[in-house]
C-alpha atoms as a PDB file:
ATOM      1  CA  UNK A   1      44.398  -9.546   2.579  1.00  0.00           C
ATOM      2  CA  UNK A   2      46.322  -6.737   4.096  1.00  0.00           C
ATOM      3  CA  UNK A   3      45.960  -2.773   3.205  1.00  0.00           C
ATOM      4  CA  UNK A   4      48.781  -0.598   3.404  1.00  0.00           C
ATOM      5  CA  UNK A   5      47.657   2.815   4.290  1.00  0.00           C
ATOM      6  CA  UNK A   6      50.972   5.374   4.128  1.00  0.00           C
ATOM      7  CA  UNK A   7      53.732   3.494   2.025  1.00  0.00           C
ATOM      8  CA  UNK A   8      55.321   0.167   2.942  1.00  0.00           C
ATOM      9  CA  UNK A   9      56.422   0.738   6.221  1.00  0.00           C
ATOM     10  CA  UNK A  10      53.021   2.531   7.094  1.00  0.00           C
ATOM     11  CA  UNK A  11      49.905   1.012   9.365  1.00  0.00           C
ATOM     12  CA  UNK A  12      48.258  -1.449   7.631  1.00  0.00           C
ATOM     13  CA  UNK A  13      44.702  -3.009   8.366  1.00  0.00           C
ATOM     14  CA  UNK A  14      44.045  -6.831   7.672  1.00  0.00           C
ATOM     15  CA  UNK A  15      46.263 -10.245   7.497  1.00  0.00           C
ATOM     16  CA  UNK A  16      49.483  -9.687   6.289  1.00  0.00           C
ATOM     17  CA  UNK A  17      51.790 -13.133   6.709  1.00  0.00           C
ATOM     18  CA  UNK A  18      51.522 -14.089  10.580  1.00  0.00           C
ATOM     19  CA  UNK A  19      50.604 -10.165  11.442  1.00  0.00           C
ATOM     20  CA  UNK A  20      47.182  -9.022  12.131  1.00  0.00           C
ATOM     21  CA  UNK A  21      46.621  -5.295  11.636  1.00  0.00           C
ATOM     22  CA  UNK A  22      43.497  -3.389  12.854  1.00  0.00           C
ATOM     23  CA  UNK A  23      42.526  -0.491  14.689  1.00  0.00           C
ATOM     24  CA  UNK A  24      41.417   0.292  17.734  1.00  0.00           C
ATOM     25  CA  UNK A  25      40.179   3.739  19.495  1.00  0.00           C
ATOM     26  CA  UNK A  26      42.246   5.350  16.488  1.00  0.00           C
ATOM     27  CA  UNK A  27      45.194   3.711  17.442  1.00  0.00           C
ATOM     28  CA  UNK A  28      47.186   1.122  14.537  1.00  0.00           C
ATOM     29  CA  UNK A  29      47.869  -2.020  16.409  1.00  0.00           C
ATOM     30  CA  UNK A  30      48.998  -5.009  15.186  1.00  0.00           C
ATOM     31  CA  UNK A  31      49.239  -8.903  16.833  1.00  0.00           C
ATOM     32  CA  UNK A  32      50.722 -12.229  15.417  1.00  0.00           C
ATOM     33  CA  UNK A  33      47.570 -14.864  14.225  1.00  0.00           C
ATOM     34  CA  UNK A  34      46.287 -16.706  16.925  1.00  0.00           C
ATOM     35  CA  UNK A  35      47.171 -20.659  17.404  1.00  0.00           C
ATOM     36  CA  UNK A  36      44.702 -23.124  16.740  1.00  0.00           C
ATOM     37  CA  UNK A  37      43.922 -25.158  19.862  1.00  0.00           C
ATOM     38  CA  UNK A  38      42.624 -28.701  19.241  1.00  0.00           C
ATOM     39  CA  UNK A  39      41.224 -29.158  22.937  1.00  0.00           C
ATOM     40  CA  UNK A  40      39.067 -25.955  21.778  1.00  0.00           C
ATOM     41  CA  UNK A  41      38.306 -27.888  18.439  1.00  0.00           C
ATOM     42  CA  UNK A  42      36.950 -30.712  20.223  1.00  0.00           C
ATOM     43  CA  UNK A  43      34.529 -28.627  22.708  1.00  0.00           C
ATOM     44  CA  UNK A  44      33.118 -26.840  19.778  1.00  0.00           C
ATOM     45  CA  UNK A  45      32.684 -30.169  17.477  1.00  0.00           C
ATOM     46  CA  UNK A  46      31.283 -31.515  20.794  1.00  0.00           C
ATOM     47  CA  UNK A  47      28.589 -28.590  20.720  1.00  0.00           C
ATOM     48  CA  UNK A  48      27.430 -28.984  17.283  1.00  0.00           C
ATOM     49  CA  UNK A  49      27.051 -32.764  17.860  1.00  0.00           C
ATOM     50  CA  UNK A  50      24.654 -32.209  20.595  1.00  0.00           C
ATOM     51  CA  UNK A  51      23.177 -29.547  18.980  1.00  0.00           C
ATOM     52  CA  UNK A  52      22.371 -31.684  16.115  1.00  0.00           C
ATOM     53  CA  UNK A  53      21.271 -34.505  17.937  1.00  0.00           C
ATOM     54  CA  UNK A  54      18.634 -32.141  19.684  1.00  0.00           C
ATOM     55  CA  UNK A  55      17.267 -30.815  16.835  1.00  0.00           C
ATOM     56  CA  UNK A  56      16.967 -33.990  15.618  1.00  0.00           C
ATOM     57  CA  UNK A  57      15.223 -35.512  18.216  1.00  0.00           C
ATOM     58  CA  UNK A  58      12.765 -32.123  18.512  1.00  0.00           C
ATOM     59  CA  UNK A  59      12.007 -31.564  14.255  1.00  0.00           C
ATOM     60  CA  UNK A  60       9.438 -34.810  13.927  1.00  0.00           C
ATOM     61  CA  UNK A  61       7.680 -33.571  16.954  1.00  0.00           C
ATOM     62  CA  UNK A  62       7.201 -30.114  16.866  1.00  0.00           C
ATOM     63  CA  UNK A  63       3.471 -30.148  17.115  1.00  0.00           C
ATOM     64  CA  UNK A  64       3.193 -31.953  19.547  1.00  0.00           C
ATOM     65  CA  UNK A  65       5.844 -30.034  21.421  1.00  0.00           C
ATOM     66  CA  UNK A  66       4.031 -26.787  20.489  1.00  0.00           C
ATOM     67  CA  UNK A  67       1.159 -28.030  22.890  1.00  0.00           C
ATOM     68  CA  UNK A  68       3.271 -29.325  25.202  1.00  0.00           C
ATOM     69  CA  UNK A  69       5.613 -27.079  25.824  1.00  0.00           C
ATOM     70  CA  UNK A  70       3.492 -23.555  25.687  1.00  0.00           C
ATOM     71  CA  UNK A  71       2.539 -23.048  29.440  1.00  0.00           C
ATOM     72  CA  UNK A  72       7.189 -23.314  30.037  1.00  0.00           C
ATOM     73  CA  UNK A  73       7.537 -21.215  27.119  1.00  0.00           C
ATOM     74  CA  UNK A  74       4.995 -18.451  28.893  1.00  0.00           C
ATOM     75  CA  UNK A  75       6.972 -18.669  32.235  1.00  0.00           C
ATOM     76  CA  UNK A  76      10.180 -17.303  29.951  1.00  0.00           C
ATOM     77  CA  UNK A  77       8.734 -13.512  28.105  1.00  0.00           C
ATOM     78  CA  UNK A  78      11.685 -14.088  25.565  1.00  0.00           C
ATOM     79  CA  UNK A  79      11.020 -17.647  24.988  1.00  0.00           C
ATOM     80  CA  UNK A  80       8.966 -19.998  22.743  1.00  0.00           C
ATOM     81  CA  UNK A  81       7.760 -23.350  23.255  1.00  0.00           C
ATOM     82  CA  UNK A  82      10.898 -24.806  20.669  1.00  0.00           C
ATOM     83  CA  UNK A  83      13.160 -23.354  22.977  1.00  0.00           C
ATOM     84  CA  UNK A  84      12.000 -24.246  26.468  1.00  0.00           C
ATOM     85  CA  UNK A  85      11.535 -27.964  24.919  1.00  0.00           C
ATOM     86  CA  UNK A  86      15.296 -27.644  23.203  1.00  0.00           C
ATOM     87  CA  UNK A  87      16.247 -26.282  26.732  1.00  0.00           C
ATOM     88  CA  UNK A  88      15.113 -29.825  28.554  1.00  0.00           C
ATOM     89  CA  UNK A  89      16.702 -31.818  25.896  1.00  0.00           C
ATOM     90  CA  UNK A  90      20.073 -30.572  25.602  1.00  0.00           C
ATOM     91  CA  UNK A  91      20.349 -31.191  29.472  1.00  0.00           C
ATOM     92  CA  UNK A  92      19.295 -34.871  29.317  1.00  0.00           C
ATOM     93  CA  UNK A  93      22.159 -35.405  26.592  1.00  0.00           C
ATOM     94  CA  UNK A  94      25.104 -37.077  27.640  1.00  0.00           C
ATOM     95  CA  UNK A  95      28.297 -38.836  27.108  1.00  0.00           C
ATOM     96  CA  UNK A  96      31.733 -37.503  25.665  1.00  0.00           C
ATOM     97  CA  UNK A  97      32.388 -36.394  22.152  1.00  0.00           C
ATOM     98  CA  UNK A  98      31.370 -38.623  19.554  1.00  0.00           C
ATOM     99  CA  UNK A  99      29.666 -40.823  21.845  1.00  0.00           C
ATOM    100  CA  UNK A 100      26.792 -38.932  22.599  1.00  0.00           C
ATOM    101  CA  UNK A 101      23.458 -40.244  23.613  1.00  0.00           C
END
C-alpha cells in the first residue's frame, strides 16, 4: 500500500498502481513495477529443485556424514561438515529443470 506524505500530488513511499515510491539518499524517487520474467522463474524453480533433492539425499545420513565429512569441513574456518558434504552433492547433480538426477 502506498503513503502519501504532503497531499495528493506529494511524494509518496510504497506501491501505488504500477508506481513504486521509495527513497533514496533523501531524495523521493519513484519507478514503474518490475516485469516478471519466466526464463528467471525457471532458474530459480530449477534451484529449489536441486536444493531439495540435496537435502534429501544428505537428511538420512547425517551421522554418518558428520564423520565423514569433518577433516573438509576443518579445511573451510566458516564451514561445517553439512556444508562441505552439501557442497560435493550439489555439484554431482545434473540434468535440466524438472529432470534432475
Amino acid at each position: 500500500m502506498g503513503k502519501l506524505t504532503n497531499g495528493f500530488s506529494g511524494p509518496f513511499s510504497g506501491k501505488l498502481g504500477n508506481a513504486v515510491g521509495y527513497v533514496v539518499k533523501g531524495q523521493n524517487r519513484v519507478r514503474g513495477r518490475a516485469k516478471r520474467n519466466k526464463e528467471k522463474d525457471r532458474e530459480w524453480t530449477d534451484g529449489r529443485l536441486s536444493t531439495k533433492l540435496a537435502s534429501d539425499l544428505l537428511r538420512p545420513v547425517k551421522e554418518y556424514i558428520q564423520f565423514g565429512f569433518a577433516c573438509e569441513a576443518e579445511k573451510h574456518k566458516t564451514w561445517n561438515y553439512y556444508n562441505a558434504a552439501y557442497k560435493y552433492v550439489r555439484e554431482a547433480i545434473a540434468g535440466v529443470y524438472p529432470d534432475l538426477f
